[in-house]
N, C-alpha and C. Protein backbone atom coordinates (compact mmCIF):
# COMPACT_ATOMS: atom_id res chain seq x y z
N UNK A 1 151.96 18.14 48.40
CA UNK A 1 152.85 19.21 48.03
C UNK A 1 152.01 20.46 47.74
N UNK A 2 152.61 21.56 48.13
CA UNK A 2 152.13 22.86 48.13
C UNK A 2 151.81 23.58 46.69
N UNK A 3 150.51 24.23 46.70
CA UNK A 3 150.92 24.83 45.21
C UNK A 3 151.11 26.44 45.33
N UNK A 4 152.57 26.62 44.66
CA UNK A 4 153.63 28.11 45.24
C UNK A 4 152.34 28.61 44.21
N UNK A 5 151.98 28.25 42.70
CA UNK A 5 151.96 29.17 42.13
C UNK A 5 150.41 28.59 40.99
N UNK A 6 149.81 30.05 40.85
CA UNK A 6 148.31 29.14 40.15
C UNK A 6 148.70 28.13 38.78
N UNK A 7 149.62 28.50 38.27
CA UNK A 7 150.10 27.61 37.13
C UNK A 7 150.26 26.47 37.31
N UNK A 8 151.07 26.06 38.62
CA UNK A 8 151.07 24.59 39.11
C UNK A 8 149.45 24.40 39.34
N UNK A 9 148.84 24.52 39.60
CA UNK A 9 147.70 23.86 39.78
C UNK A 9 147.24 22.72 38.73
N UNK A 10 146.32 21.94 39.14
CA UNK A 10 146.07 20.85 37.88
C UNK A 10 145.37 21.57 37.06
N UNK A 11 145.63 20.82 35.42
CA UNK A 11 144.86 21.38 34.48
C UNK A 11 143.37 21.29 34.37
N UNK A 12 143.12 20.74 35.11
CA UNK A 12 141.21 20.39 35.15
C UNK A 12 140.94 21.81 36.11
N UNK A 13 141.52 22.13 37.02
CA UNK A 13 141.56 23.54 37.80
C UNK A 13 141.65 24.69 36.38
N UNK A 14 143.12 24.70 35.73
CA UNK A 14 143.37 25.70 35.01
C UNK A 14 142.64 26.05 33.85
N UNK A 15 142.07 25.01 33.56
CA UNK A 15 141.20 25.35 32.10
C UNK A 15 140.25 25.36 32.40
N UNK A 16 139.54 25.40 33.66
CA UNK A 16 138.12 25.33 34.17
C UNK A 16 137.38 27.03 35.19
N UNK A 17 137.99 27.00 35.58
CA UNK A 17 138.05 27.81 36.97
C UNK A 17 138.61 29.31 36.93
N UNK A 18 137.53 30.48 36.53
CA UNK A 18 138.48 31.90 36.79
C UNK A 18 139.69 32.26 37.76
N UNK A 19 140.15 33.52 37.41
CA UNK A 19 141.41 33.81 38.49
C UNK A 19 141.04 33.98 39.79
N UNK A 20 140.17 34.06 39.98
CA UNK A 20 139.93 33.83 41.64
C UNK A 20 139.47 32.83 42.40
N UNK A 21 138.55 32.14 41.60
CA UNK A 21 138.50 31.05 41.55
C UNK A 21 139.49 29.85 41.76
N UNK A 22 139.90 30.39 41.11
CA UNK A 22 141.56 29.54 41.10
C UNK A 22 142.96 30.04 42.75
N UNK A 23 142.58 30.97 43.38
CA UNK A 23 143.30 31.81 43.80
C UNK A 23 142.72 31.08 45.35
N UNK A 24 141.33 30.57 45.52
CA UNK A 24 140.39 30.27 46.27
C UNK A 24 140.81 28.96 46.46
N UNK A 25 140.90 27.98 45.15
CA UNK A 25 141.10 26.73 45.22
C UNK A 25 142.70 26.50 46.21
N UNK A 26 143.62 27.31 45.43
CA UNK A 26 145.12 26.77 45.45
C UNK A 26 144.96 27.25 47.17
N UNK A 27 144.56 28.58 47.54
CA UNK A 27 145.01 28.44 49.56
C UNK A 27 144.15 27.52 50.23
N UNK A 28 142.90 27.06 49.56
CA UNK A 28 142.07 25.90 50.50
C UNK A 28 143.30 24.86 50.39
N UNK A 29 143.53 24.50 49.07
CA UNK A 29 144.34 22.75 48.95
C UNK A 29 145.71 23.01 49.71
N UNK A 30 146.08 24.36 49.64
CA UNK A 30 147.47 24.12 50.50
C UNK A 30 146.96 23.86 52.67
N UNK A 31 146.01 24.78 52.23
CA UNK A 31 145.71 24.97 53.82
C UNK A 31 145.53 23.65 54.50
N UNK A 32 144.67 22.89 53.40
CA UNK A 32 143.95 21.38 53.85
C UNK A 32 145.36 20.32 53.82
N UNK A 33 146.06 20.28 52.53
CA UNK A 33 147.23 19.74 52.56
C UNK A 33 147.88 19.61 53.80
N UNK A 34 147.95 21.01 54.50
CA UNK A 34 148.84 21.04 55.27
C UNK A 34 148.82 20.72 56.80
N UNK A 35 146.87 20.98 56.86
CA UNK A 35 146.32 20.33 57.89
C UNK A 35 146.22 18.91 57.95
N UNK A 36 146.12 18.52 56.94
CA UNK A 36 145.80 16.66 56.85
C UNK A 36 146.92 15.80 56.54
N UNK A 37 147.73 16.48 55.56
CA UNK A 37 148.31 15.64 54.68
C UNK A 37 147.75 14.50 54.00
N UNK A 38 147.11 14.82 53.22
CA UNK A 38 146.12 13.48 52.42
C UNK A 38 145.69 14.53 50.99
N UNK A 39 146.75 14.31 50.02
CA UNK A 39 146.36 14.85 48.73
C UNK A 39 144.68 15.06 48.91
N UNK A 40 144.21 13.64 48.46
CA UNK A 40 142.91 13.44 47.89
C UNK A 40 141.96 14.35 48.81
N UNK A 41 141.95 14.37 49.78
CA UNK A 41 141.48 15.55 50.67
C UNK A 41 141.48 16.75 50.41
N UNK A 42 142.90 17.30 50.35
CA UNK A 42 142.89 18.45 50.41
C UNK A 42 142.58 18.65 49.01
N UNK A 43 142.29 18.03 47.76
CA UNK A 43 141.36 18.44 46.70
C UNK A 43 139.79 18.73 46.86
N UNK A 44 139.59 17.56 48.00
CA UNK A 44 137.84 17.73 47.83
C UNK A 44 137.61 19.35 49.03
N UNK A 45 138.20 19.24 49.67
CA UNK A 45 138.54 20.07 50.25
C UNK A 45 138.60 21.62 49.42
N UNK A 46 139.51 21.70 48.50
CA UNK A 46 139.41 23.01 48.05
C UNK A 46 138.17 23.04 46.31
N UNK A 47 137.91 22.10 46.17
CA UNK A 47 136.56 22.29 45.52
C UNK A 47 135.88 22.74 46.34
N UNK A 48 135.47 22.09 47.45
CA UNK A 48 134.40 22.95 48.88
C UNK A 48 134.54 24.23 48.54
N UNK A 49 135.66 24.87 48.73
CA UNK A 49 135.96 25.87 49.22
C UNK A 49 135.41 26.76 47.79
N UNK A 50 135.79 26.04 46.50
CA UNK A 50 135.13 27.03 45.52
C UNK A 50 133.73 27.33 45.59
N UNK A 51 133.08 26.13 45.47
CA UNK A 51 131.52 25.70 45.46
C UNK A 51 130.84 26.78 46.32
N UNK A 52 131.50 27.38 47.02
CA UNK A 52 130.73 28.21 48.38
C UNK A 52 130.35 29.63 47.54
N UNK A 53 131.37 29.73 46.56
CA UNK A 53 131.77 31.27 45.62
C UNK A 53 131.07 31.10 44.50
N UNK A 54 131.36 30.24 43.82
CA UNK A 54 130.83 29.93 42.55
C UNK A 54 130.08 29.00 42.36
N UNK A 55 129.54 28.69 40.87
CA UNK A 55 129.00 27.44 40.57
C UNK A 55 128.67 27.20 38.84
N UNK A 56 128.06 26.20 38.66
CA UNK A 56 128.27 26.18 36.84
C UNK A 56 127.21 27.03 36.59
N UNK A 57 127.35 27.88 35.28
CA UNK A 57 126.12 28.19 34.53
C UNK A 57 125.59 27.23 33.58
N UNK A 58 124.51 27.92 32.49
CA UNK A 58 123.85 26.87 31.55
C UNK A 58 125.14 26.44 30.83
N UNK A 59 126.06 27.65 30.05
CA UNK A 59 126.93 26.54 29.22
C UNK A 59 128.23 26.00 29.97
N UNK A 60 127.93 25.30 31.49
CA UNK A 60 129.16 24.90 31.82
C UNK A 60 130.06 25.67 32.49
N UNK A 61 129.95 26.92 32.54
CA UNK A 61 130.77 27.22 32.94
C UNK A 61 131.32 28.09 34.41
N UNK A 62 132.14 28.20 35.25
CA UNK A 62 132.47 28.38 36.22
C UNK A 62 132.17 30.20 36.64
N UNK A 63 130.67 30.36 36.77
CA UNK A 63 130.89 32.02 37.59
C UNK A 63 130.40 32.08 39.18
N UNK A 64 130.83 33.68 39.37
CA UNK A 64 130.66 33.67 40.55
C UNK A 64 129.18 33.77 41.08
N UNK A 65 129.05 33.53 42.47
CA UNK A 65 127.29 32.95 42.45
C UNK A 65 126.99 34.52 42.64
N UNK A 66 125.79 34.38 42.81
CA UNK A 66 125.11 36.03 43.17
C UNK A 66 124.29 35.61 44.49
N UNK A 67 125.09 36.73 45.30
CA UNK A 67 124.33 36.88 46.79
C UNK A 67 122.99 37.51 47.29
């Protein structure tokens, strides 16, 4: 199932992940969703898709990488 809106997203996404970040995740998982149909996919799938942008700092937390 599609996510219309960043709020639907899971909470391990929402309490983790900036607004773009988040904005990055939700069109990979719909895109992959919609190419595969296989939930579990289209999650690892739109982690990929963050990982490319961002990554953790020292305390954990989710910024964007530097090019």
């Amino acid at each position: 199932m599609p996510y219309e809106e960043l709020d639907d997203l899971p909470d391990s996404v929402k309490r983790n992940l900036p607004k773009h970040a988040r904005e990055i995740y939700r069109a990979a998982y719909n895109s992959a969703e919609e190419q595969y149909d296989e939930e579990s996919r289209a999650h690892r799938v739109a982690w990929s898709a963050v990982e490319q942008k961002y990554e953790k700092n020292e305390e954990g937390e989710w910024v964007e990488k530097e090019e």
